[in-house]
Protein backbone atom coordinates (compact mmCIF):
# COMPACT_ATOMS: atom_id res chain seq x y z
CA UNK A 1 -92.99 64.16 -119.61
CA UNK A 2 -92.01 62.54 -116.54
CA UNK A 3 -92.81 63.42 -113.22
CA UNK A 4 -90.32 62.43 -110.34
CA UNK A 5 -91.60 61.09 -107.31
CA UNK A 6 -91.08 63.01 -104.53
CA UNK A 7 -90.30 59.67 -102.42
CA UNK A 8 -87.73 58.59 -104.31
CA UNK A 9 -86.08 61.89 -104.14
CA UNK A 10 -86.23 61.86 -100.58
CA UNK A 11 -84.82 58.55 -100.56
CA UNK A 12 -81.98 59.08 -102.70
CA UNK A 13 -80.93 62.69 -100.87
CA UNK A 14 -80.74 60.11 -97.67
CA UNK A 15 -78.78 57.76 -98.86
CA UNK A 16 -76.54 60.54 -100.63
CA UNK A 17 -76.30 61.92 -97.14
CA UNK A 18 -75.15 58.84 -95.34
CA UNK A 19 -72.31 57.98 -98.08
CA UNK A 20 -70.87 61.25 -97.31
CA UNK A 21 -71.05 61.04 -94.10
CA UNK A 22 -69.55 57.51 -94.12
CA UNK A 23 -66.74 58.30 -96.74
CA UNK A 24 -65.84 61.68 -94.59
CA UNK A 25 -65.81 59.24 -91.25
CA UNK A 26 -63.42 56.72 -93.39
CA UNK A 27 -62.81 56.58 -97.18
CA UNK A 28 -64.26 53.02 -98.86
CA UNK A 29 -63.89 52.41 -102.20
CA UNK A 30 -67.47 50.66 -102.36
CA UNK A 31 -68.97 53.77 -100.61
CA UNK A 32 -67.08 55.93 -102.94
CA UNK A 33 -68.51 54.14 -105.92
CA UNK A 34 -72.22 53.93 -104.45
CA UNK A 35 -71.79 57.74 -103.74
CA UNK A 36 -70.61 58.18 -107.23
CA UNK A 37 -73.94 56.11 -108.52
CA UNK A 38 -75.80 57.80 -105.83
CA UNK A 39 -74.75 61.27 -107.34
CA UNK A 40 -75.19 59.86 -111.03
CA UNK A 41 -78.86 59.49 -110.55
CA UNK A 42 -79.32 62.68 -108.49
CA UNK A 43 -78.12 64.24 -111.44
CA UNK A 44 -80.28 62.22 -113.88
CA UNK A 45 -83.37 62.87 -112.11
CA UNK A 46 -83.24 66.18 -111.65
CA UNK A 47 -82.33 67.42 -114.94
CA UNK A 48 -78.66 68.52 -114.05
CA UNK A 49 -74.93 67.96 -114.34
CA UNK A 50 -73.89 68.64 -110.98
CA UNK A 51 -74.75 66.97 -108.12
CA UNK A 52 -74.78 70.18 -105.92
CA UNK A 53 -77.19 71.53 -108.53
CA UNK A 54 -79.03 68.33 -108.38
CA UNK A 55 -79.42 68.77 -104.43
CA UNK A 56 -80.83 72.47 -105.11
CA UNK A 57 -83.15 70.89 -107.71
CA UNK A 58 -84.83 67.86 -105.10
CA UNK A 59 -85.15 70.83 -102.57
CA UNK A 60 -87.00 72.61 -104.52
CA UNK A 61 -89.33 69.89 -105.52
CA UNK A 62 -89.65 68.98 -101.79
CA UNK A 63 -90.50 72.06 -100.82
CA UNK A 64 -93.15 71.94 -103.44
CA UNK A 65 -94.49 68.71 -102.42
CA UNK A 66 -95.06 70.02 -98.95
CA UNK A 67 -98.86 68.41 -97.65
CA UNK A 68 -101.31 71.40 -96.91
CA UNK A 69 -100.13 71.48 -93.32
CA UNK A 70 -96.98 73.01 -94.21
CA UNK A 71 -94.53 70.11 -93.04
CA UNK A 72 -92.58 67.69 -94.80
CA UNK A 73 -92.71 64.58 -92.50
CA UNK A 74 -88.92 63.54 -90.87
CA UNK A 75 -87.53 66.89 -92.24
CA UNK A 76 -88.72 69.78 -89.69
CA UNK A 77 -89.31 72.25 -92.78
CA UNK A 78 -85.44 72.58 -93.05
CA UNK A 79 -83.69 72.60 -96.81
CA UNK A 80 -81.83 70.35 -97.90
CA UNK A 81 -79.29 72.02 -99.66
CA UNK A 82 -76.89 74.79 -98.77
């Protein structure tokens, strides 16, 4: 079985964040198709279909790979998905 690095997770939820942002701020097509990527391997990662399930999913794994002190460094605590 695999296990998914938190890290990477974290990384990828940023940069899915960003292309959204970007794209919502002015369409690009090569934002569009890095999103699209972006999503793809969200998706692969976590086990899902759906990017918005795939968001749910790295959540959950962050808030399970909290340190001891309760805080996830650069995120305040706050989930990621809605």
């Amino acid at each position: 079985m695999l296990v998914t690095d938190p890290k990477v997770v974290r990384q990828l939820l940023t940069r899915y964040a960003t292309l959204q942002i970007a794209q919502a701020e002015r369409h690009s097509p090569a934002a569009a198709r890095e999103l699209e990527d972006v999503s793809h391997r969200l998706c692969v990662m976590m086990g899902t279909t759906g990017v918005h399930d795939a968001i749910a999913q790295a959540d959950a794994l962050l808030v399970g790979a909290r340190p001891t002190n309760g805080r996830t460094p650069g995120e305040g605590g706050l989930p990621l998905a809605s």
